[in-house]
N, C-alpha and C. Protein backbone atom coordinates (compact mmCIF):
# COMPACT_ATOMS: atom_id res chain seq x y z
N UNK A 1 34.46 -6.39 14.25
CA UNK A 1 35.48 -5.80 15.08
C UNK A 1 36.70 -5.53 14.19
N UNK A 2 37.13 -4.32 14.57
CA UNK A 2 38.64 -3.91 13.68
C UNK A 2 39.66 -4.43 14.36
N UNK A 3 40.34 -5.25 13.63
CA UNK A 3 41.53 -5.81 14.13
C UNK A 3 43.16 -4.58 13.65
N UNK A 4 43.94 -4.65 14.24
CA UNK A 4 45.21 -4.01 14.40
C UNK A 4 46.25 -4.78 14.99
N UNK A 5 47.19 -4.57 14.26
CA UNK A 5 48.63 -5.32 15.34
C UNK A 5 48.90 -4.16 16.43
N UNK A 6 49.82 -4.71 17.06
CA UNK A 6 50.13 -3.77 18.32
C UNK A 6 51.11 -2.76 17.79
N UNK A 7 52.04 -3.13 16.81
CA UNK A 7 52.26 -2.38 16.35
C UNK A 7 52.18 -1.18 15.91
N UNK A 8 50.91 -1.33 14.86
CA UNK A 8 49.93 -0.18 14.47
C UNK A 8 49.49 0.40 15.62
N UNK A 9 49.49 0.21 16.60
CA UNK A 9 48.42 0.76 17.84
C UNK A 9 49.77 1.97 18.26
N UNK A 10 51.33 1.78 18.35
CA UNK A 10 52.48 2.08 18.77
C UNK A 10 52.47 3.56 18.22
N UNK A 11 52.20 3.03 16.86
CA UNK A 11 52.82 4.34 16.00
C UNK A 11 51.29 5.15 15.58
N UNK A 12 50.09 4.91 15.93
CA UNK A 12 49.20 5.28 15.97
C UNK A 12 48.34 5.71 17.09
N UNK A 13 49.10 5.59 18.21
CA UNK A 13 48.17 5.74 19.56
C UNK A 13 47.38 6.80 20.08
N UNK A 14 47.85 7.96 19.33
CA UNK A 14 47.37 9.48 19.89
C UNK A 14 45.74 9.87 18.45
N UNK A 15 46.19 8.63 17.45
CA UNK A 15 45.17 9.18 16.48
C UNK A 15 43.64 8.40 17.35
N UNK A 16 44.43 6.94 17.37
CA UNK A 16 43.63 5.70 17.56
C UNK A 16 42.17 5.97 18.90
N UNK A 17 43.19 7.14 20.29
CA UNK A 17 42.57 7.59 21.57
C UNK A 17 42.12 8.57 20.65
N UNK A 18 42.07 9.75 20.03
CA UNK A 18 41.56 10.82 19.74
C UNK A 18 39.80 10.23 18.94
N UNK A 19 39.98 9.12 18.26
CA UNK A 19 38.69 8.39 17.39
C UNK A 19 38.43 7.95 17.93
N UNK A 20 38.08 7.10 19.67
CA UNK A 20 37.73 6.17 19.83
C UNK A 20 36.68 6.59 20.59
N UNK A 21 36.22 7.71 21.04
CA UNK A 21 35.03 7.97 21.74
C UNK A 21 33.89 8.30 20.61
N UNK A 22 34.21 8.49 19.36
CA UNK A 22 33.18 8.31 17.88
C UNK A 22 33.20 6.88 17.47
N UNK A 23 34.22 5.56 18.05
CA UNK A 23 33.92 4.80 17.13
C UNK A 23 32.91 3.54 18.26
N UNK A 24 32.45 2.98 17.69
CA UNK A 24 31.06 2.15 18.23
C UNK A 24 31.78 0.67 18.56
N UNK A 25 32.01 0.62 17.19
CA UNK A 25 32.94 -0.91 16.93
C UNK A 25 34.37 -1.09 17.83
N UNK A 26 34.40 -2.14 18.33
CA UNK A 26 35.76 -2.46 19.30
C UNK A 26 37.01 -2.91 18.53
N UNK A 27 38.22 -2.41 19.05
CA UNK A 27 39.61 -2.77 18.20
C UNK A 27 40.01 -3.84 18.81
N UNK A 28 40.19 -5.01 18.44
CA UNK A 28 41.32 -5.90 18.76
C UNK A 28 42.56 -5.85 18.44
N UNK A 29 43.68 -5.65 19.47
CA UNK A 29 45.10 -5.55 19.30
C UNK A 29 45.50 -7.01 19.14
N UNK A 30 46.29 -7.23 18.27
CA UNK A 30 46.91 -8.73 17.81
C UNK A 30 48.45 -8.39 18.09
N UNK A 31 49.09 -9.81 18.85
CA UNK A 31 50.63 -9.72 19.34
C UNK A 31 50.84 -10.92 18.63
N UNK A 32 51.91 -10.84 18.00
CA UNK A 32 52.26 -12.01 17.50
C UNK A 32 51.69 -12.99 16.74
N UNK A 33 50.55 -11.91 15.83
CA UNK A 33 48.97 -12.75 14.74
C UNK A 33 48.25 -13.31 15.98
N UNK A 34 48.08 -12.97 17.19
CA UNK A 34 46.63 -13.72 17.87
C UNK A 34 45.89 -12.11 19.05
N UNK A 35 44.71 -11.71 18.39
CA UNK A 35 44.06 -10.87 19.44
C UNK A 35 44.37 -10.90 20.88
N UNK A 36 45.12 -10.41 21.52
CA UNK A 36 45.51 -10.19 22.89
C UNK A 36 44.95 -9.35 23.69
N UNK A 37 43.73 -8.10 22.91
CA UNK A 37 43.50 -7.43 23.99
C UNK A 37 42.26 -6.59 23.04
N UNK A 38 41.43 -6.23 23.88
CA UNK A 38 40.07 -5.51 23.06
C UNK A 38 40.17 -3.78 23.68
N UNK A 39 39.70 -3.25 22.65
CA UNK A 39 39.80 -1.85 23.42
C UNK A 39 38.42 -1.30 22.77
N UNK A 40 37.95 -0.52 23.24
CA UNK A 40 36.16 -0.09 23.82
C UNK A 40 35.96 1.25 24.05
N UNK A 41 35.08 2.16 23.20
CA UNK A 41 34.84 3.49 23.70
C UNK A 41 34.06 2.81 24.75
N UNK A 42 34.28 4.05 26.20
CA UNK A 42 33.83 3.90 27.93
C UNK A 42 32.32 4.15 27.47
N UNK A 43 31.53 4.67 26.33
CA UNK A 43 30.02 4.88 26.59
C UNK A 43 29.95 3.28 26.16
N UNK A 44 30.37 3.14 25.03
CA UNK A 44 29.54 1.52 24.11
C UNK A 44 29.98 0.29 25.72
N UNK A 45 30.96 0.31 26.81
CA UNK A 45 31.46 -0.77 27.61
C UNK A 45 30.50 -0.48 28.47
N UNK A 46 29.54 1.05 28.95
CA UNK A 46 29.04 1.08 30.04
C UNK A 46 27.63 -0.03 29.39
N UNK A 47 27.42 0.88 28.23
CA UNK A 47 25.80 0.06 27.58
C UNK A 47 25.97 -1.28 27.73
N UNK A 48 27.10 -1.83 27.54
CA UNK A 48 27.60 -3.40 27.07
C UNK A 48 27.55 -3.90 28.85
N UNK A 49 27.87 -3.21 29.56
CA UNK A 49 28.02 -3.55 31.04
C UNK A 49 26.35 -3.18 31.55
N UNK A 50 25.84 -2.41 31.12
CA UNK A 50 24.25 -2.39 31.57
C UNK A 50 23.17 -3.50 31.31
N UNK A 51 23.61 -3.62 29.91
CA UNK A 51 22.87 -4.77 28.82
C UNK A 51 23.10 -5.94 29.47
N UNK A 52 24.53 -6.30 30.39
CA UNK A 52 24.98 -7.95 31.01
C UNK A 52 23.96 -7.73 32.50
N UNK A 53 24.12 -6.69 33.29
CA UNK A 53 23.09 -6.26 34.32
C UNK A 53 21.88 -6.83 34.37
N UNK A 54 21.35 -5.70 33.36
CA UNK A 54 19.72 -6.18 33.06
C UNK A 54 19.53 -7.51 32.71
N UNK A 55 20.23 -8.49 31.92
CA UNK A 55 20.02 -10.19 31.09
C UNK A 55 20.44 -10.31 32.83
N UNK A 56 21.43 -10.10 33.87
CA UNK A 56 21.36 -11.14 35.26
C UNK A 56 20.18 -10.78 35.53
N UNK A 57 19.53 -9.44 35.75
CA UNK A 57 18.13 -9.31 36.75
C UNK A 57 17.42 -10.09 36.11
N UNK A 58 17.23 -10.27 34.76
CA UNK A 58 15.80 -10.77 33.97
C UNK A 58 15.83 -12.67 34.31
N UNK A 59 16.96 -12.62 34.19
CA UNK A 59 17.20 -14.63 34.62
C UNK A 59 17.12 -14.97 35.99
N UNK A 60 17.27 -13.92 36.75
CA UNK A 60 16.90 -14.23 38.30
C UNK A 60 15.86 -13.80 38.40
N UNK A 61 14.92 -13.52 37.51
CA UNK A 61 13.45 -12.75 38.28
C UNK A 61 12.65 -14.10 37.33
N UNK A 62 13.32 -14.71 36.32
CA UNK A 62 12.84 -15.99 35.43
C UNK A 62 13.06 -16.94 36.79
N UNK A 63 14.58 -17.09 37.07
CA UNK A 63 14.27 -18.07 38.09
C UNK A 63 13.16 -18.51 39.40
N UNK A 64 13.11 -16.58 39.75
CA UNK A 64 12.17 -16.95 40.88
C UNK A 64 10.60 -17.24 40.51
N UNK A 65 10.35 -16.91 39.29
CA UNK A 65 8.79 -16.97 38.53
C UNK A 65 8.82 -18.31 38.82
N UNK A 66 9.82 -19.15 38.26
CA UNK A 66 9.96 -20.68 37.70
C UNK A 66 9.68 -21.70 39.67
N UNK A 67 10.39 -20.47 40.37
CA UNK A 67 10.54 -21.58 41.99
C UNK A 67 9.40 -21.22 42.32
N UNK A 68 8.08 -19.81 42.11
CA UNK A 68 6.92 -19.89 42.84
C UNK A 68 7.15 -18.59 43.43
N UNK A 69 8.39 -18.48 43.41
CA UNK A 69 8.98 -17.06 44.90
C UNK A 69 8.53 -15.34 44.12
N UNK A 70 7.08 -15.32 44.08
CA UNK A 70 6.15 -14.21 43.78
C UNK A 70 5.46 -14.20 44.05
N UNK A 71 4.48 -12.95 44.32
CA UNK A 71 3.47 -12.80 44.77
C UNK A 71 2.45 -12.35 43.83
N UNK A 72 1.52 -12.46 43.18
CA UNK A 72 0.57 -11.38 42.88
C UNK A 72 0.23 -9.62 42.87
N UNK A 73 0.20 -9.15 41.66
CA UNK A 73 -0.06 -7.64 41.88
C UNK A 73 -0.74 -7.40 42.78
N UNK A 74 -2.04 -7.69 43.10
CA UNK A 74 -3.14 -7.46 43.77
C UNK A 74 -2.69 -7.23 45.39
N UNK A 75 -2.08 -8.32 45.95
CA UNK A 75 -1.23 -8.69 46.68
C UNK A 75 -0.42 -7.86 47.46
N UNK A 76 0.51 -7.31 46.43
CA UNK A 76 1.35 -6.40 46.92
C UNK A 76 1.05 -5.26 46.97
N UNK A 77 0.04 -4.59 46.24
CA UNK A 77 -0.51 -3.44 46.38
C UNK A 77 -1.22 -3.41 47.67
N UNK A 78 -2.54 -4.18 47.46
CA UNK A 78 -2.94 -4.46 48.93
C UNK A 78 -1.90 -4.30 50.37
N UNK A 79 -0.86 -5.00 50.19
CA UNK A 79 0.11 -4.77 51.46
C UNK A 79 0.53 -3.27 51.32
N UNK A 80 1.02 -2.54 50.49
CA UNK A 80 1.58 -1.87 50.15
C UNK A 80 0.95 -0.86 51.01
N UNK A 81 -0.68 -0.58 50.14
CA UNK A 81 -1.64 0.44 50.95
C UNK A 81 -1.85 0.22 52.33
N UNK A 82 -2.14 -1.10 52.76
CA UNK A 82 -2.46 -1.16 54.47
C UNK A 82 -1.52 -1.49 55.03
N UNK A 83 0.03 -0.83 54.82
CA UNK A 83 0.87 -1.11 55.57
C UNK A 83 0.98 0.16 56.82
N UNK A 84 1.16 -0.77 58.21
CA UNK A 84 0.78 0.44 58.80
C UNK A 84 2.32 0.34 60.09
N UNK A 85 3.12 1.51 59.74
CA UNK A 85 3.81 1.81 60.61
C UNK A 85 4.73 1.82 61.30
């Protein structure tokens, strides 16, 4: 991650928004020498927000494997086809 003072962000802000939908890597703004704030092109935060999505579905579909709470392919197809109405 590229770090920046806030500073730099002040007198750089129109370059910093114009690069940031090419850059991948996230900026940390530093106030006073400590990272205060992360900034994110909106495609790499949606992937990063999809990627946290998918890891909840996959640990709740682990959980329910783990409690029993499934059924069989066979199963559900079967219902699936003779469902009537």
């Amino acid at each position: 991650m590229k770090i920046i003072t806030s500073s730099y962000l002040k007198e750089n802000m129109a370059e910093i928004v114009r690069d940031m939908p090419d850059t991948l890597e996230p900026i940390g703004i530093t106030h006073n020498g400590e990272v205060k704030l992360i900034v994110q092109n909106p495609y790499e935060y949606k992937a990063r927000e999809d990627a946290l999505t998918m890891m909840m579905i996959l640990n709740f579909t682990e959980q329910q494997i783990k409690n029993g709470e499934y059924e069989d392919f066979e199963t559900v197809f079967d219902e699936l086809l003779n469902h009537e109405d």
